[in-house]
C-alpha atoms as a PDB file:
ATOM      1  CA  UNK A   1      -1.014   6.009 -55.256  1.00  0.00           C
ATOM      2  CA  UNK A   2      -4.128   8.175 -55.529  1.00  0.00           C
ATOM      3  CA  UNK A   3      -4.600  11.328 -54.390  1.00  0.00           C
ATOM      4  CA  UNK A   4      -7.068  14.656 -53.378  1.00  0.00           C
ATOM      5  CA  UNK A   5      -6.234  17.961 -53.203  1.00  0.00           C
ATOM      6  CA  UNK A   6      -9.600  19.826 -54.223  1.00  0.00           C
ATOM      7  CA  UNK A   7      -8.956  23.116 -53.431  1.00  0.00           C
ATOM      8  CA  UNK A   8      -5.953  22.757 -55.015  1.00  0.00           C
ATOM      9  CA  UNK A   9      -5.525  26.637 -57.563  1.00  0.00           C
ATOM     10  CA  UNK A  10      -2.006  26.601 -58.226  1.00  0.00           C
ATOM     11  CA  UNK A  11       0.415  23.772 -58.036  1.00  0.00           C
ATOM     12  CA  UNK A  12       4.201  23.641 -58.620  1.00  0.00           C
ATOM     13  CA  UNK A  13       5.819  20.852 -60.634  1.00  0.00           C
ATOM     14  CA  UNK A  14       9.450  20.368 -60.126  1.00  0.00           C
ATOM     15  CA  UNK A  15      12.016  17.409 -61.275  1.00  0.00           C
ATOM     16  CA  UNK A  16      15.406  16.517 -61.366  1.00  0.00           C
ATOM     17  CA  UNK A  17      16.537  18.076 -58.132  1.00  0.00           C
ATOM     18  CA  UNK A  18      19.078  15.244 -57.484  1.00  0.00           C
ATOM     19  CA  UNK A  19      19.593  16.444 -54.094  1.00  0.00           C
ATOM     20  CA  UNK A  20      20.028  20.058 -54.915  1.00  0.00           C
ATOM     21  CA  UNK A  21      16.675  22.635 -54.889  1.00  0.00           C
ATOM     22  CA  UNK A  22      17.593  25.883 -56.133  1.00  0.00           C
ATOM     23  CA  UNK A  23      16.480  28.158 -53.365  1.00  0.00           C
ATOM     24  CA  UNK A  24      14.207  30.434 -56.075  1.00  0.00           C
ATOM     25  CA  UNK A  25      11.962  27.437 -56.912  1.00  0.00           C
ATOM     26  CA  UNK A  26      11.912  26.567 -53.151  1.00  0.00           C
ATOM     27  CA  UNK A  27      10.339  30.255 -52.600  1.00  0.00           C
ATOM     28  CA  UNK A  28       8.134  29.788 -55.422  1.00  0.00           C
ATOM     29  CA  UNK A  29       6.429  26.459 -54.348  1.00  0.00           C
ATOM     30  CA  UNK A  30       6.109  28.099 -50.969  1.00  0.00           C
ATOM     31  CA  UNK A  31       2.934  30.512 -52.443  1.00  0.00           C
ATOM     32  CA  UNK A  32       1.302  27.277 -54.363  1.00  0.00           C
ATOM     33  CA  UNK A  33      -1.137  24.942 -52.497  1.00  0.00           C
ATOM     34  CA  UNK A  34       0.501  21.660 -53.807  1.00  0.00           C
ATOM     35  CA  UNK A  35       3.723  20.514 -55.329  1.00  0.00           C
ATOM     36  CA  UNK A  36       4.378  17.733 -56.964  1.00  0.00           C
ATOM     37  CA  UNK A  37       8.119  16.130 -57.713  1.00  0.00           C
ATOM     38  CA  UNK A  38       8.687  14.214 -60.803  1.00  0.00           C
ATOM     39  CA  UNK A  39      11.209  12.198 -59.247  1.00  0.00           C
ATOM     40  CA  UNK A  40      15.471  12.103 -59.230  1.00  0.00           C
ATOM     41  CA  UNK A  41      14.632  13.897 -55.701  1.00  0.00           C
ATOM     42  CA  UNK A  42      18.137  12.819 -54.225  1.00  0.00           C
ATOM     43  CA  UNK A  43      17.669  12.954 -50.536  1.00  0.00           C
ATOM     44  CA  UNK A  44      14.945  14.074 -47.932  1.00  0.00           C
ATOM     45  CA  UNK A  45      16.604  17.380 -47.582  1.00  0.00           C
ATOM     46  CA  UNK A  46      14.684  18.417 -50.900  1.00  0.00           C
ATOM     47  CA  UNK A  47      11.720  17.097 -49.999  1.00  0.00           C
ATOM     48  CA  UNK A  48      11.863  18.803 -46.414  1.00  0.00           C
ATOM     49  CA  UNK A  49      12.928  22.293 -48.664  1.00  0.00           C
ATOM     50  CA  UNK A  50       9.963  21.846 -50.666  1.00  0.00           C
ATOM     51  CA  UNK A  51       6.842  23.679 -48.724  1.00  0.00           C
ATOM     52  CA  UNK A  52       3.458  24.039 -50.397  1.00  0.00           C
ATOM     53  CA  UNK A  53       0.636  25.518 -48.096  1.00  0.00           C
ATOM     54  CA  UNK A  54      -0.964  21.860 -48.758  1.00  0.00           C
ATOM     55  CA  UNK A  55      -0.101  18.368 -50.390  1.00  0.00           C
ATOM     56  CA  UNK A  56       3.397  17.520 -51.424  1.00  0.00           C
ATOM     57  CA  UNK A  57       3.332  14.567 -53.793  1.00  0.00           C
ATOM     58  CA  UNK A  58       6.784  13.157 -55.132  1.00  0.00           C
ATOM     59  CA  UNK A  59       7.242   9.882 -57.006  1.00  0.00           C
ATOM     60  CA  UNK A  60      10.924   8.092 -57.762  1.00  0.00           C
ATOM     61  CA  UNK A  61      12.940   8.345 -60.250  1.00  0.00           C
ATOM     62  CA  UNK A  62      15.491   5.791 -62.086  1.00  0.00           C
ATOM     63  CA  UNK A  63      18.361   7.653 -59.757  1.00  0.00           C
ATOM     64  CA  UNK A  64      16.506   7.128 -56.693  1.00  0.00           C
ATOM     65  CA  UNK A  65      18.325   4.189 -55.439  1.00  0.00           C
ATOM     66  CA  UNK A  66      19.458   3.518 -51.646  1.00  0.00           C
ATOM     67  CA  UNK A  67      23.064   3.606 -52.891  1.00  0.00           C
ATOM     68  CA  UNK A  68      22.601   7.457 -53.939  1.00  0.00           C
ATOM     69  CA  UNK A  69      20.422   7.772 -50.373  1.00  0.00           C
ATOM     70  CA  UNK A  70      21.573   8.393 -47.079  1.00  0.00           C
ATOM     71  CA  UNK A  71      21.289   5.195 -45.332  1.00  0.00           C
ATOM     72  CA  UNK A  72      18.918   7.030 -42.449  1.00  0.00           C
ATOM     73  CA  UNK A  73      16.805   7.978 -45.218  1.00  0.00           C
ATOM     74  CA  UNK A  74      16.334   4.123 -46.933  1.00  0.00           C
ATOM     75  CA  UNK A  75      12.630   4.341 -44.805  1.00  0.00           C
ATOM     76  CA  UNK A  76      11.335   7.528 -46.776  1.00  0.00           C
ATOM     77  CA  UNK A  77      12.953   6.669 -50.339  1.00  0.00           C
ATOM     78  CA  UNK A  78      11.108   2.944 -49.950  1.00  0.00           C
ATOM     79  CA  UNK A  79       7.977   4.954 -49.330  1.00  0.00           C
ATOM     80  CA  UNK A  80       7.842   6.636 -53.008  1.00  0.00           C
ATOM     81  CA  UNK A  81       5.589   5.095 -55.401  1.00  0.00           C
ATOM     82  CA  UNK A  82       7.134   4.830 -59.375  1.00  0.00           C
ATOM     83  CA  UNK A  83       3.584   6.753 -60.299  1.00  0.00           C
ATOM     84  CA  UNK A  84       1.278   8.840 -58.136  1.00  0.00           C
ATOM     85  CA  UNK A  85      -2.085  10.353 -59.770  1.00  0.00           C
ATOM     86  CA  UNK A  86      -3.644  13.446 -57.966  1.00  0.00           C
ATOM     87  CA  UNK A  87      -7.131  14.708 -58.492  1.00  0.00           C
ATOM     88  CA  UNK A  88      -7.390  18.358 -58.893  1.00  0.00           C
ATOM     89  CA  UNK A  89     -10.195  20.634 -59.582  1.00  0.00           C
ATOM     90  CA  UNK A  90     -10.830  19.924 -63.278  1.00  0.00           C
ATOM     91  CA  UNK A  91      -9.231  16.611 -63.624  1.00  0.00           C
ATOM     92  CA  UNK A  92      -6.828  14.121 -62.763  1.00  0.00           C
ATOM     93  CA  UNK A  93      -3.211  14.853 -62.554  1.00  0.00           C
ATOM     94  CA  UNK A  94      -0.913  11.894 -63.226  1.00  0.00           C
ATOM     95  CA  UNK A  95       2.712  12.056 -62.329  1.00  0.00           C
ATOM     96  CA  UNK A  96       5.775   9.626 -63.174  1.00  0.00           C
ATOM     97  CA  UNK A  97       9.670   9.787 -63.975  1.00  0.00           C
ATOM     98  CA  UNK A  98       9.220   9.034 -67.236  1.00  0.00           C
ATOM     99  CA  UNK A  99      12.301   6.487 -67.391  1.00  0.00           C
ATOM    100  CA  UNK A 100      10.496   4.282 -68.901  1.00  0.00           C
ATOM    101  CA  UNK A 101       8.475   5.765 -71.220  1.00  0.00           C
ATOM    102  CA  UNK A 102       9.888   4.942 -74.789  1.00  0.00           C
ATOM    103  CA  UNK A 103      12.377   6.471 -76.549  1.00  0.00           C
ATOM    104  CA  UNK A 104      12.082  10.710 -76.884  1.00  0.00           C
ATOM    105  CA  UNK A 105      10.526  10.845 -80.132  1.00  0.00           C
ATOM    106  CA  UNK A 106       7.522   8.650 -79.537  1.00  0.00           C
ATOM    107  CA  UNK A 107       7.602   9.643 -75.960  1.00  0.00           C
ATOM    108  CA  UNK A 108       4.438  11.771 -75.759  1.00  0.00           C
ATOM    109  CA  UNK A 109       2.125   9.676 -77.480  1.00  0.00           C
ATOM    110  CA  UNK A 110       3.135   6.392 -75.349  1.00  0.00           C
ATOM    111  CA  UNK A 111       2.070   8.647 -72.452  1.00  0.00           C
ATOM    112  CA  UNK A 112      -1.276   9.252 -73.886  1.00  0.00           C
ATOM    113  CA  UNK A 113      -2.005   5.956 -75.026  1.00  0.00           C
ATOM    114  CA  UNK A 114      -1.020   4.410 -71.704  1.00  0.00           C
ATOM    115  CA  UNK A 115      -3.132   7.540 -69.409  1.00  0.00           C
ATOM    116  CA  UNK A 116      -5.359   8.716 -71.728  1.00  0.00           C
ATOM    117  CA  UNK A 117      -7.673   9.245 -68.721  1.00  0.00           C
ATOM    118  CA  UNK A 118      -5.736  12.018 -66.988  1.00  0.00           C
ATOM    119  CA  UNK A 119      -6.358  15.519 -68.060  1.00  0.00           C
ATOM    120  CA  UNK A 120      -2.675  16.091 -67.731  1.00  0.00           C
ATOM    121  CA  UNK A 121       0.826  14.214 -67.319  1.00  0.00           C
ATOM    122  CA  UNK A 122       3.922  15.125 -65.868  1.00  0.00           C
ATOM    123  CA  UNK A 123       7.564  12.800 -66.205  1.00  0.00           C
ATOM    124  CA  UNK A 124      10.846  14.050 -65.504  1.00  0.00           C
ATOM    125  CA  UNK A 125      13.918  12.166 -66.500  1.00  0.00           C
ATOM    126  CA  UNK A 126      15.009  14.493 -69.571  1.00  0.00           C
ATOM    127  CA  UNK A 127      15.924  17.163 -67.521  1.00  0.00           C
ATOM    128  CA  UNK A 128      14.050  19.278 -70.744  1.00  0.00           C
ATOM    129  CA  UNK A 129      11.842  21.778 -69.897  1.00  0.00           C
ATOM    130  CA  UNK A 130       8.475  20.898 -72.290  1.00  0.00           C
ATOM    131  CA  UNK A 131       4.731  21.612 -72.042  1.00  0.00           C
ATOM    132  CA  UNK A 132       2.756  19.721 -74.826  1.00  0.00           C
ATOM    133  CA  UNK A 133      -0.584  20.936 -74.664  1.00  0.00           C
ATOM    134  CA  UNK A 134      -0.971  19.795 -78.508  1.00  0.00           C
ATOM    135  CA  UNK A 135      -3.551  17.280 -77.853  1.00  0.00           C
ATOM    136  CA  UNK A 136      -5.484  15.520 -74.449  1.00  0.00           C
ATOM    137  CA  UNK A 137      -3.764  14.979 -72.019  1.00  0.00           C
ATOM    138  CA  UNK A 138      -0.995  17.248 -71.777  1.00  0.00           C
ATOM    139  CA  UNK A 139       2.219  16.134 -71.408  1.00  0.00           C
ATOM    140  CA  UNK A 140       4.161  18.717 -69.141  1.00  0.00           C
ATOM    141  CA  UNK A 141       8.153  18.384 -68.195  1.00  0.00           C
ATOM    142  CA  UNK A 142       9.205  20.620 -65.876  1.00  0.00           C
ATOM    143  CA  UNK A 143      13.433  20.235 -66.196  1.00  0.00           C
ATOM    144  CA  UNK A 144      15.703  20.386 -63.771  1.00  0.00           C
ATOM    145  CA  UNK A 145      14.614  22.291 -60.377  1.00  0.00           C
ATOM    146  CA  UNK A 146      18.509  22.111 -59.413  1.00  0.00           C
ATOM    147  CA  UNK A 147      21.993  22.318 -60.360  1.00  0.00           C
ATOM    148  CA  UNK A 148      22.712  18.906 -62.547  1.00  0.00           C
ATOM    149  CA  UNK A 149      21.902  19.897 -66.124  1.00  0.00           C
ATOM    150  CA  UNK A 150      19.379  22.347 -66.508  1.00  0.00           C
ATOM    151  CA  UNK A 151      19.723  23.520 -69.838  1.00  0.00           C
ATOM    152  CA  UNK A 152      19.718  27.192 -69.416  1.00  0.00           C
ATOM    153  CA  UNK A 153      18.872  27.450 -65.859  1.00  0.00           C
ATOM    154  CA  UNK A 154      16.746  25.435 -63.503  1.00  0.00           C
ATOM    155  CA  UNK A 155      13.249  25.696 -64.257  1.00  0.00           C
ATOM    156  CA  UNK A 156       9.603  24.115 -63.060  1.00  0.00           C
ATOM    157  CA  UNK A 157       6.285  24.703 -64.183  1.00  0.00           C
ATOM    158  CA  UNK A 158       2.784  26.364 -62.526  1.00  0.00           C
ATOM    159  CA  UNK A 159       0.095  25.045 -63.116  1.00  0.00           C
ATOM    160  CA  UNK A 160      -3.199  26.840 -62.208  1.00  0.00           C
ATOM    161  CA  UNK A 161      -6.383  24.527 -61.682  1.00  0.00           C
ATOM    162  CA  UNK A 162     -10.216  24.996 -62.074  1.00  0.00           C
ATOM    163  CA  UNK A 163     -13.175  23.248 -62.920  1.00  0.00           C
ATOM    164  CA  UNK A 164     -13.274  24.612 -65.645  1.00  0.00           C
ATOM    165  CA  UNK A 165      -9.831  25.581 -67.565  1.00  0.00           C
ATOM    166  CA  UNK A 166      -5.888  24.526 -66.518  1.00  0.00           C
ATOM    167  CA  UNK A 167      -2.802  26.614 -67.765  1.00  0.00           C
ATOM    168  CA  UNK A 168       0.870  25.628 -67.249  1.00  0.00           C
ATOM    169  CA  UNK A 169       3.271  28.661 -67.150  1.00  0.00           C
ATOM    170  CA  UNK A 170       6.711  27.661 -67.882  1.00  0.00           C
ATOM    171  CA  UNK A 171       9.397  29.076 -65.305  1.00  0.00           C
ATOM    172  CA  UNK A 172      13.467  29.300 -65.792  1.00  0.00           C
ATOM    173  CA  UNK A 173      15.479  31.316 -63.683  1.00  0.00           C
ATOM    174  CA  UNK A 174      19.352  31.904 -64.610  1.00  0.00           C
ATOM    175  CA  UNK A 175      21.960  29.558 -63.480  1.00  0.00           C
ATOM    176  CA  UNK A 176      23.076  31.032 -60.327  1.00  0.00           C
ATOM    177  CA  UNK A 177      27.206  31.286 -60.649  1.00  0.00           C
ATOM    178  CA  UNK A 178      29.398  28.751 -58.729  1.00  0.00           C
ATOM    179  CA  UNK A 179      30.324  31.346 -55.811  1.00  0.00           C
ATOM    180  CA  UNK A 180      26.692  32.554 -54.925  1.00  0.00           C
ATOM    181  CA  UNK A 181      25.841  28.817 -55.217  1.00  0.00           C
ATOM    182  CA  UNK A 182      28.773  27.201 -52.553  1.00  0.00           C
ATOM    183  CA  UNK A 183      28.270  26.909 -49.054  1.00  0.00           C
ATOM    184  CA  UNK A 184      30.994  27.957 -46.857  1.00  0.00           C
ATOM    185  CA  UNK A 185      31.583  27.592 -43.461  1.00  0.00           C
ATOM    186  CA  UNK A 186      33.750  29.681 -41.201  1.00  0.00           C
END
């Protein structure tokens, strides 16, 4: 899947959400003009929490599976794509769950070998919070945006887009504790 967004200045990366935004990261991709989801989405209510002002691009992950789906939601899960690449001001953005990308210390380079056209990739899977700007293209993991292992707190990445220079900010945000994060009913 190819897309445009060329007005695109900031966009939000998120992963991991396995059905379960944290509501801080929800606000945050709310003021960016894109978002993209690195897949392990968990169910349409993430997607549906997730609000950019523009493009939402989100691509499955290896827990993406109609058994972990809501049946009424089998229609929009069949509907991801395993990659999606997004042309931004600058260069191409190229997005995928990473699953399948080698073992974690050769990871990186596989991803450049394979995409060495994109100015920038994103995978999830790791739940690891990581921006590689060592060498072309970057290889950017933005951890967990929810509750399931997020290694200090969920996190997600910014990336702000010209012709002419990219930068990735790295965002965490503190776990929030059990009883802010339960729902309860009366």
């Amino acid at each position: 899947m190819h897309l445009h967004c060329p007005q695109a200045k900031r966009v939000a990366i998120v992963s991991d959400t396995h059905g379960q935004l944290d509501p801080r990261i929800a606000e945050l991709v709310a003021g960016c003009d894109c978002a993209v989801h690195a897949g392990d989405i968990g169910g349409a209510q993430v997607l549906a929490a997730l609000r950019p002002k523009g493009l939402l691009v989100a691509v499955r992950g290896n827990n993406d599976l109609p058994a972990k789906w809501p049946p009424d939601q089998h229609s929009l899960l069949r509907g991801l794509p395993e990659e999606a690449r997004l042309s931004l001001p600058g260069g191409e953005l190229l997005v995928l769950h990473g699953h399948r990308a080698g073992p974690v210390r050769s990871r990186h380079q596989w991803l450049r070998n394979r995409y060495p056209e994109a100015r920038a990739l994103v995978y999830g899977h790791s739940h690891r919070l990581v921006c590689d700007l060592s060498a072309r293209p970057w290889v950017l993991n933005p951890g967990a945006a929810g509750r399931a292992r997020t290694y200090g707190g969920p996190s997600c990445l910014l990336l702000a887009v010209s012709d002419r220079q990219w930068t990735a900010q790295e965002i965490r945000f503190e776990p929030l504790s059990r009883s802010c994060s339960r729902q309860h009913t009366a």
